[in-house]
C-alpha atoms as a PDB file:
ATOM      1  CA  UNK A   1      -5.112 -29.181  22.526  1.00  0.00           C
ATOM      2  CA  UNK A   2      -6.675 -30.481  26.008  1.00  0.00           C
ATOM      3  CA  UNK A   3      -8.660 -27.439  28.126  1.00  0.00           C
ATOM      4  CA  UNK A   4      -6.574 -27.706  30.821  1.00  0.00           C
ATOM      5  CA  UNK A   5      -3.664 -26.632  29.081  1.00  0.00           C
ATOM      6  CA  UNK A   6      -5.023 -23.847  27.244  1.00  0.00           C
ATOM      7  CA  UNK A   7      -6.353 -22.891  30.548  1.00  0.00           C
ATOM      8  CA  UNK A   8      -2.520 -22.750  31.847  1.00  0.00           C
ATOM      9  CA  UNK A   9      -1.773 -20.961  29.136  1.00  0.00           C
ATOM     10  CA  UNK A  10      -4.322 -17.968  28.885  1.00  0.00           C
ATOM     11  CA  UNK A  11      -4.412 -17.477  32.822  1.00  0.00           C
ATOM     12  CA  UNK A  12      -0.666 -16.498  32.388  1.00  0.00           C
ATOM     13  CA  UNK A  13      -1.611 -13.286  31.516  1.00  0.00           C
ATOM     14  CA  UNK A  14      -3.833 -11.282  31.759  1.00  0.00           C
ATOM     15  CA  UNK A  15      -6.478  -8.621  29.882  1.00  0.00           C
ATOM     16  CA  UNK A  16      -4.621  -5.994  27.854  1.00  0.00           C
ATOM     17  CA  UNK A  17      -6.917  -3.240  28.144  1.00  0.00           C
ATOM     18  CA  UNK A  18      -5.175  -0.080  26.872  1.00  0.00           C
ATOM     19  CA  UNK A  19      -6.384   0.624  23.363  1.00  0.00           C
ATOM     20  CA  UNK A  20      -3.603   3.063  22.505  1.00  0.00           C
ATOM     21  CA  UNK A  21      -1.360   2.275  19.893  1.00  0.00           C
ATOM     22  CA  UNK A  22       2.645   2.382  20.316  1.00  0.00           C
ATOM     23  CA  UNK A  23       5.637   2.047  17.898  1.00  0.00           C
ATOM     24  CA  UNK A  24       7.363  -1.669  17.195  1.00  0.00           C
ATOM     25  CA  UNK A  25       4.046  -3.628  16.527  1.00  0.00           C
ATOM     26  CA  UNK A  26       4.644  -7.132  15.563  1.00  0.00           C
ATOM     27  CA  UNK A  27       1.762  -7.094  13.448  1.00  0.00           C
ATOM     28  CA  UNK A  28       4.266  -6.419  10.103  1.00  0.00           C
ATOM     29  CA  UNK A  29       6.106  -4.478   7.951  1.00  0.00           C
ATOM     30  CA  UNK A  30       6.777  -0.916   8.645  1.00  0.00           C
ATOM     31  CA  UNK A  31       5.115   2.139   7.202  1.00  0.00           C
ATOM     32  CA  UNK A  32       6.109   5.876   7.647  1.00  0.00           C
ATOM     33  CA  UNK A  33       6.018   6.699  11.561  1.00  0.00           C
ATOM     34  CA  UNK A  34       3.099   8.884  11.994  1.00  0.00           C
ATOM     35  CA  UNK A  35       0.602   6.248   9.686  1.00  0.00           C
ATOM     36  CA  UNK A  36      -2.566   4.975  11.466  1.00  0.00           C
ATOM     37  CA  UNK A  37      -3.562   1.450  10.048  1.00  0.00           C
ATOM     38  CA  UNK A  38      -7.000   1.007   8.889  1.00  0.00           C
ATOM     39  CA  UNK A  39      -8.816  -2.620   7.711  1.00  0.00           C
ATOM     40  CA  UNK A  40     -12.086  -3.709   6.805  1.00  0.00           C
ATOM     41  CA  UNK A  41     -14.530  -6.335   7.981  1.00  0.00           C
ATOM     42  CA  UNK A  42     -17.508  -7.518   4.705  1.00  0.00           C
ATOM     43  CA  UNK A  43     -20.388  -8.230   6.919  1.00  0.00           C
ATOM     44  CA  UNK A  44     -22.986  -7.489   4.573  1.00  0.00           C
ATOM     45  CA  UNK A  45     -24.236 -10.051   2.881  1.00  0.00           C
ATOM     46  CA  UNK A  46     -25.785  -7.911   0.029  1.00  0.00           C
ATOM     47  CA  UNK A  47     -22.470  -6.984  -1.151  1.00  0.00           C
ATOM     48  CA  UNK A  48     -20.448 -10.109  -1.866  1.00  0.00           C
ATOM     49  CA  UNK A  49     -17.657  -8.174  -2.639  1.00  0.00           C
ATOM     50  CA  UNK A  50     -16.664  -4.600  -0.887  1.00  0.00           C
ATOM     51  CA  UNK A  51     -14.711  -1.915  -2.137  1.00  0.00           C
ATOM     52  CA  UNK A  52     -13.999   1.008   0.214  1.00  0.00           C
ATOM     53  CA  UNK A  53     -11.787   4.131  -0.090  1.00  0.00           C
ATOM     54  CA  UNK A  54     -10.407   6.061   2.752  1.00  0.00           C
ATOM     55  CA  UNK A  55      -8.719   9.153   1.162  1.00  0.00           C
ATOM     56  CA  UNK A  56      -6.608   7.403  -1.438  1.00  0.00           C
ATOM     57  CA  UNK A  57      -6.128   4.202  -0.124  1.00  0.00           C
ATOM     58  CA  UNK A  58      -8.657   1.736  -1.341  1.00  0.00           C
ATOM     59  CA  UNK A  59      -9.474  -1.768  -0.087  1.00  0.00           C
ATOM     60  CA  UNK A  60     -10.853  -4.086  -2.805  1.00  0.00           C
ATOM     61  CA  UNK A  61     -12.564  -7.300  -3.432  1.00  0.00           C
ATOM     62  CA  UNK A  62     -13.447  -8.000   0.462  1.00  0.00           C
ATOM     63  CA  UNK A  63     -16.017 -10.779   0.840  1.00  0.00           C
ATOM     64  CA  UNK A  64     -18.968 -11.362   2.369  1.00  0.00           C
ATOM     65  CA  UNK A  65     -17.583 -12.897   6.279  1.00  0.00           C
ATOM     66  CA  UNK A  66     -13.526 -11.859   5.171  1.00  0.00           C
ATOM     67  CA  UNK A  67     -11.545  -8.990   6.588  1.00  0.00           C
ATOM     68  CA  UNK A  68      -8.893  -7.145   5.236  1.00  0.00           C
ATOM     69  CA  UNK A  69      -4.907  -6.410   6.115  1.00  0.00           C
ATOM     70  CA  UNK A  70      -4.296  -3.033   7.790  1.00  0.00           C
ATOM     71  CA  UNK A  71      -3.218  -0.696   5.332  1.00  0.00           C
ATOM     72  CA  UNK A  72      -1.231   2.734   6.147  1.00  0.00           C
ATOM     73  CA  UNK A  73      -3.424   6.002   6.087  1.00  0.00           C
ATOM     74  CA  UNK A  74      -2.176   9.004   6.184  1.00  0.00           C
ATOM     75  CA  UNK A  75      -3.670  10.774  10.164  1.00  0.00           C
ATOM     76  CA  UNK A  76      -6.720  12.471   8.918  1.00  0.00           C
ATOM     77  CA  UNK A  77     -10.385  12.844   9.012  1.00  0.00           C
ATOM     78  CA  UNK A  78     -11.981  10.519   6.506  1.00  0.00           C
ATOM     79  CA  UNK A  79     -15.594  10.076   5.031  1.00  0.00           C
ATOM     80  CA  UNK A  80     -16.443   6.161   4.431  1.00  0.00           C
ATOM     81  CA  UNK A  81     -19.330   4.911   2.278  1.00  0.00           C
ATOM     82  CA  UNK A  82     -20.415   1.543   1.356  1.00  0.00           C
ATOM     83  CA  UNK A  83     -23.727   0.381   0.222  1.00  0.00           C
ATOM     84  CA  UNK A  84     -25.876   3.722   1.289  1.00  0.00           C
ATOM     85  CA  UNK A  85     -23.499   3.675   4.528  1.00  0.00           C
ATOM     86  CA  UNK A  86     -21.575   6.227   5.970  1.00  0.00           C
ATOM     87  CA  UNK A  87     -19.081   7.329   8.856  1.00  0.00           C
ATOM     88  CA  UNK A  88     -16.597   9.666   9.632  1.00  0.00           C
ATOM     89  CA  UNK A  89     -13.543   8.092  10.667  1.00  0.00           C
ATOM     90  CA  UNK A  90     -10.531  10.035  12.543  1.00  0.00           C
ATOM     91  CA  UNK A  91      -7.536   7.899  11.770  1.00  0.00           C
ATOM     92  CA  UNK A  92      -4.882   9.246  14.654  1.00  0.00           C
ATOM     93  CA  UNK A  93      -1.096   8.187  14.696  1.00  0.00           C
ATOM     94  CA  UNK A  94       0.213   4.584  15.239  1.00  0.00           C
ATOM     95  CA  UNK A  95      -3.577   3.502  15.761  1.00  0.00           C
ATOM     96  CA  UNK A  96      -4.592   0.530  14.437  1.00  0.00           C
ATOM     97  CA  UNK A  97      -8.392   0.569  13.222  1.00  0.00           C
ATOM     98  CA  UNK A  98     -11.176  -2.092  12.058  1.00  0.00           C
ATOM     99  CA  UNK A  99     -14.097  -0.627  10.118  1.00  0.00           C
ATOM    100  CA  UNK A 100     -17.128  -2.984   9.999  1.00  0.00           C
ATOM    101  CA  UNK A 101     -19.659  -3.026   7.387  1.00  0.00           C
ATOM    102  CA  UNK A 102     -23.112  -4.599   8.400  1.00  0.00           C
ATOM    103  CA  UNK A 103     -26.894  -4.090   7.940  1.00  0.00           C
ATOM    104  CA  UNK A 104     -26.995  -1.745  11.085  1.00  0.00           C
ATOM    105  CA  UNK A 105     -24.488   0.431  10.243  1.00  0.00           C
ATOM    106  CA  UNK A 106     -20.759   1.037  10.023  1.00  0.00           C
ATOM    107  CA  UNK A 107     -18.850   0.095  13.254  1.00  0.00           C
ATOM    108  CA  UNK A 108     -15.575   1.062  14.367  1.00  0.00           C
ATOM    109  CA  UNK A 109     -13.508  -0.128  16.833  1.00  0.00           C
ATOM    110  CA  UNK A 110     -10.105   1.028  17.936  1.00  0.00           C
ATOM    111  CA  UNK A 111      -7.793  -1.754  18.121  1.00  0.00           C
ATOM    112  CA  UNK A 112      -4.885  -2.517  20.857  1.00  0.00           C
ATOM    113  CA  UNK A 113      -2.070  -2.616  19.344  1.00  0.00           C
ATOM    114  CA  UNK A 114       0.184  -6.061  19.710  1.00  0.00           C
ATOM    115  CA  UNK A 115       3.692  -5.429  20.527  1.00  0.00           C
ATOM    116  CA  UNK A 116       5.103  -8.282  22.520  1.00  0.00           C
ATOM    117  CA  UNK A 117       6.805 -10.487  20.227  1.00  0.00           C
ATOM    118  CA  UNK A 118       6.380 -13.432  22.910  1.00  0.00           C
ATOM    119  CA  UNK A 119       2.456 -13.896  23.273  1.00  0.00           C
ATOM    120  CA  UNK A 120      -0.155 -14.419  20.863  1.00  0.00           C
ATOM    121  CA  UNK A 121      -3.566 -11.900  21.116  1.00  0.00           C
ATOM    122  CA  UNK A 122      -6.690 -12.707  20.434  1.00  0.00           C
ATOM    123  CA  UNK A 123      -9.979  -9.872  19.975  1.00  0.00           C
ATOM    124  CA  UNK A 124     -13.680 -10.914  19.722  1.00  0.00           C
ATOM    125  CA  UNK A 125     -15.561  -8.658  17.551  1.00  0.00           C
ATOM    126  CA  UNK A 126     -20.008  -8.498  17.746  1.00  0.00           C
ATOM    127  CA  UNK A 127     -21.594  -7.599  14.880  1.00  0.00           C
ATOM    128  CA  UNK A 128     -24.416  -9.043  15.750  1.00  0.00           C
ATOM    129  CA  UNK A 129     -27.507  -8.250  18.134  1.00  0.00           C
ATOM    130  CA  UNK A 130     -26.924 -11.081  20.554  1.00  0.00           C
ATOM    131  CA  UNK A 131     -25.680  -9.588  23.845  1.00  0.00           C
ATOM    132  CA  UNK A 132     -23.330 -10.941  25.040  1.00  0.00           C
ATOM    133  CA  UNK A 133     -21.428 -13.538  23.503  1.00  0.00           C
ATOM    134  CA  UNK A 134     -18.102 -15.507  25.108  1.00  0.00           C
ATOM    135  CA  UNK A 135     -14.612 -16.556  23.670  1.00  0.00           C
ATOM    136  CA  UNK A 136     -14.593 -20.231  24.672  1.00  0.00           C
ATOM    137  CA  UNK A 137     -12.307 -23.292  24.290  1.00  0.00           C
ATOM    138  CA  UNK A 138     -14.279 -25.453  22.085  1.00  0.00           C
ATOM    139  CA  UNK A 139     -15.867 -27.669  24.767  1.00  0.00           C
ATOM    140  CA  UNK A 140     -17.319 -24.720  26.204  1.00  0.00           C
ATOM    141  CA  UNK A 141     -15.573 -24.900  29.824  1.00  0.00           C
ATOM    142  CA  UNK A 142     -12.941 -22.125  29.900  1.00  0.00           C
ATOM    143  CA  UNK A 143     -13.753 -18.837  29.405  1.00  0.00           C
ATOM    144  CA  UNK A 144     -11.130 -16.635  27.379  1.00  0.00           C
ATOM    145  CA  UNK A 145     -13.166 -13.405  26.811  1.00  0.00           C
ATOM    146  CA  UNK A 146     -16.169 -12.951  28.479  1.00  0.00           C
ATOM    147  CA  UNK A 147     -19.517 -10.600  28.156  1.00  0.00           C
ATOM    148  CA  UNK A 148     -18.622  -9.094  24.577  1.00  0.00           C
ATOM    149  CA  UNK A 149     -21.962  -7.156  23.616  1.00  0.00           C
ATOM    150  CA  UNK A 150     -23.008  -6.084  20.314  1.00  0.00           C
ATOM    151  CA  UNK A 151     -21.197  -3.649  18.778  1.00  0.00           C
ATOM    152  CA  UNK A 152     -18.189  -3.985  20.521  1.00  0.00           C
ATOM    153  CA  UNK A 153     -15.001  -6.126  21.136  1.00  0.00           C
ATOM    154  CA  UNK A 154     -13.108  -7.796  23.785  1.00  0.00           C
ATOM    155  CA  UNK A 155      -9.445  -8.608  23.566  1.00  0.00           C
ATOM    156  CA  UNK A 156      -6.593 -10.923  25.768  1.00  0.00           C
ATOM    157  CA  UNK A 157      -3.056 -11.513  25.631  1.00  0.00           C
ATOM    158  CA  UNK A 158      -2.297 -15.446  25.884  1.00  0.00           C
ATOM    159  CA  UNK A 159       0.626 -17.719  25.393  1.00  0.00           C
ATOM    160  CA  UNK A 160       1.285 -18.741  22.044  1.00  0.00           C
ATOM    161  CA  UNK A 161      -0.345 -22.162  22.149  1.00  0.00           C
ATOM    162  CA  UNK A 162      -2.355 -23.691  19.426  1.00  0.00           C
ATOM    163  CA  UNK A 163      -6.296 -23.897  20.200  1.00  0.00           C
ATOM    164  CA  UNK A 164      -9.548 -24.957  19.279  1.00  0.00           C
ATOM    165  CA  UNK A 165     -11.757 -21.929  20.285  1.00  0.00           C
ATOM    166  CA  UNK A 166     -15.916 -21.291  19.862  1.00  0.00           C
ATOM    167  CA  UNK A 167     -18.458 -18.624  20.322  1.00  0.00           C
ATOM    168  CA  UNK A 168     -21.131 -18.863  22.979  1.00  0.00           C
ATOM    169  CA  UNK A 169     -23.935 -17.149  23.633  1.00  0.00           C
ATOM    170  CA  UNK A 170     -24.791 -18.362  27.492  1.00  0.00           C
ATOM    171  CA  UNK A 171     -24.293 -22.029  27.138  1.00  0.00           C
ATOM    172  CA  UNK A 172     -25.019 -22.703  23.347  1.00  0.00           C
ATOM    173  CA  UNK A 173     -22.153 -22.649  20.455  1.00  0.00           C
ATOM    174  CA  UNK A 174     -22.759 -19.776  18.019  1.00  0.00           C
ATOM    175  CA  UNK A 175     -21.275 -21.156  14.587  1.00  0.00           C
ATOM    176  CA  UNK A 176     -18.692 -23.531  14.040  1.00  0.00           C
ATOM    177  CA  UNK A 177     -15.322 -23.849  16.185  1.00  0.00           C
ATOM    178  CA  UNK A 178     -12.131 -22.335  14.809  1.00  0.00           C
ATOM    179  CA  UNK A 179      -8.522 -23.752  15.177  1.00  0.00           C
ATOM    180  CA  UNK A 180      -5.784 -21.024  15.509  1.00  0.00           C
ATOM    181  CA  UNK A 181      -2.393 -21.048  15.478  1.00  0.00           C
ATOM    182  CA  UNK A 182      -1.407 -18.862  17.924  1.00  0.00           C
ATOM    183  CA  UNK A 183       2.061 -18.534  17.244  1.00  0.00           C
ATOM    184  CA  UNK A 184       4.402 -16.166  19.411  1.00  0.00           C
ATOM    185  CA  UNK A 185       3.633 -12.789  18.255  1.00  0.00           C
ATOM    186  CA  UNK A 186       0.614 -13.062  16.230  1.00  0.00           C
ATOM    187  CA  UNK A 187      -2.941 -11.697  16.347  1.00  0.00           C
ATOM    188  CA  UNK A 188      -5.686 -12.751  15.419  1.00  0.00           C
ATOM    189  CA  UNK A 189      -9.887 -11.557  15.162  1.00  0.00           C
ATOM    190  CA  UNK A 190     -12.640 -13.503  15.854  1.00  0.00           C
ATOM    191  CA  UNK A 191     -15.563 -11.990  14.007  1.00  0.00           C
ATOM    192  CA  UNK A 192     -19.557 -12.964  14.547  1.00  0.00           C
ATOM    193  CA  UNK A 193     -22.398 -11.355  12.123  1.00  0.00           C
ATOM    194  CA  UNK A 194     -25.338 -12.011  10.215  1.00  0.00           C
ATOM    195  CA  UNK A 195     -28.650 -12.297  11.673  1.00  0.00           C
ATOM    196  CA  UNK A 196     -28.904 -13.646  15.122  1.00  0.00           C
ATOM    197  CA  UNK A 197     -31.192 -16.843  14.600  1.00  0.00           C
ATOM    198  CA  UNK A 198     -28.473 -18.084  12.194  1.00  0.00           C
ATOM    199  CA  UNK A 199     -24.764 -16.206  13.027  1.00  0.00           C
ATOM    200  CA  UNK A 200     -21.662 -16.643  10.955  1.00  0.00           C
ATOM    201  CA  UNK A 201     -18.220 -16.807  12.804  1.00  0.00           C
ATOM    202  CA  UNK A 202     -14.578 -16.534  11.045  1.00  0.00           C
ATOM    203  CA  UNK A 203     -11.625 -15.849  11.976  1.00  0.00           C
ATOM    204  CA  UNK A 204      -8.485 -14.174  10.389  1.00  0.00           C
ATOM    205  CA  UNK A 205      -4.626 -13.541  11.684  1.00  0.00           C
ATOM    206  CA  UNK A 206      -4.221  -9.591  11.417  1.00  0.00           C
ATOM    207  CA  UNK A 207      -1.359  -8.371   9.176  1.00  0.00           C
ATOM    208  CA  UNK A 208      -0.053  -5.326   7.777  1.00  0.00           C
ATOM    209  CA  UNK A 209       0.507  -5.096   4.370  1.00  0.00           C
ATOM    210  CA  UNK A 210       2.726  -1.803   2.816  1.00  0.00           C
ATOM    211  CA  UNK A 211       2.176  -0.709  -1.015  1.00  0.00           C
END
């Protein structure tokens, strides 16, 4: 779609900044009312495909650049390992979590939870050590979330409009451009990792899935 429409659309609303979670998420199905939702992120590239258990629920066969659905966990304290890794993780009520798996560690980020069924979210996740990098429309002249350092993620509500959307890192593209769908409710992750001279970006529409 053309900047300048994508530029109407984002700067209809604004940042969503709280990172507590809240019942009636549009992200999908429902699972018992006190479950935190956990999913994982494969950025290492010497495990091509990652298993990972929190408690009793297990995540399988996660590739190298893929992530996960959320599963349910049960609120708890939970030991993670992967690869030599290791983190605690406190999973806390209606709180939606990513774990990250790269070569400096196991990241976790609390995620805001997406519960307006009219607008489409969007988060920007750095695994990487470039600091910082930018949400971008493709051509690089509107800024949708800015200053995202390593380690951490950034995250706007927007009108669901379809985009082409890039990485920079001040003005240079960071891997190749990626075309959502940003359809009214939905939420989707924009992940960077791998080395820094040579960065990998995908992206993926979050989703629930219930066993």
């Amino acid at each position: 779609m053309r900047a300048s429409l994508f530029v109407a659309a984002v700067l209809a609303f604004g940042v969503t900044s709280s990172l507590a979670a809240a019942p009636g998420s549009v992200y999908g199905p429902s699972a018992p009312g006190d479950s935190a939702f956990v999913r994982v992120v494969n950025a290492l590239k010497s495990v091509p495909s990652l298993r990972a258990d929190l408690g009793a629920t297990r995540f399988q066969d996660v590739s190298y650049g893929a992530a996960s659905a959320y599963l349910p966990v049960a609120p708890d304290v939970y030991l993670v390992r992967v690869a030599g890794l290791e983190l605690e993780v406190i999973a806390k009520t209606r709180t939606y979590y990513t774990v990250a798996f790269t070569s400096g560690g196991i990241l976790l980020f609390e995620d805001a939870t997406h519960t307006d069924p009219a607008r489409a979210q969007l988060f920007l996740y750095n695994l990487t050590s470039i600091d910082p990098i930018d949400l971008k429309t493709s051509d690089g002249k509107t800024t949708v979330i800015k200053g995202v350092r390593p380690g951490t993620s950034g995250v706007k509500v927007v009108n669901a409009v379809s985009a082409t959307l890039a990485v920079y890192s001040g003005g240079t593209r960071v891997g190749a451009p990626a075309v959502l769908a940003l359809k009214r409710g939905s939420s989707f992750g924009v992940f960077v990792l791998g080395e820094s001279a040579r960065p990998t970006v995908f992206s993926v529409q979050a989703e629930v899935k219930v066993p």
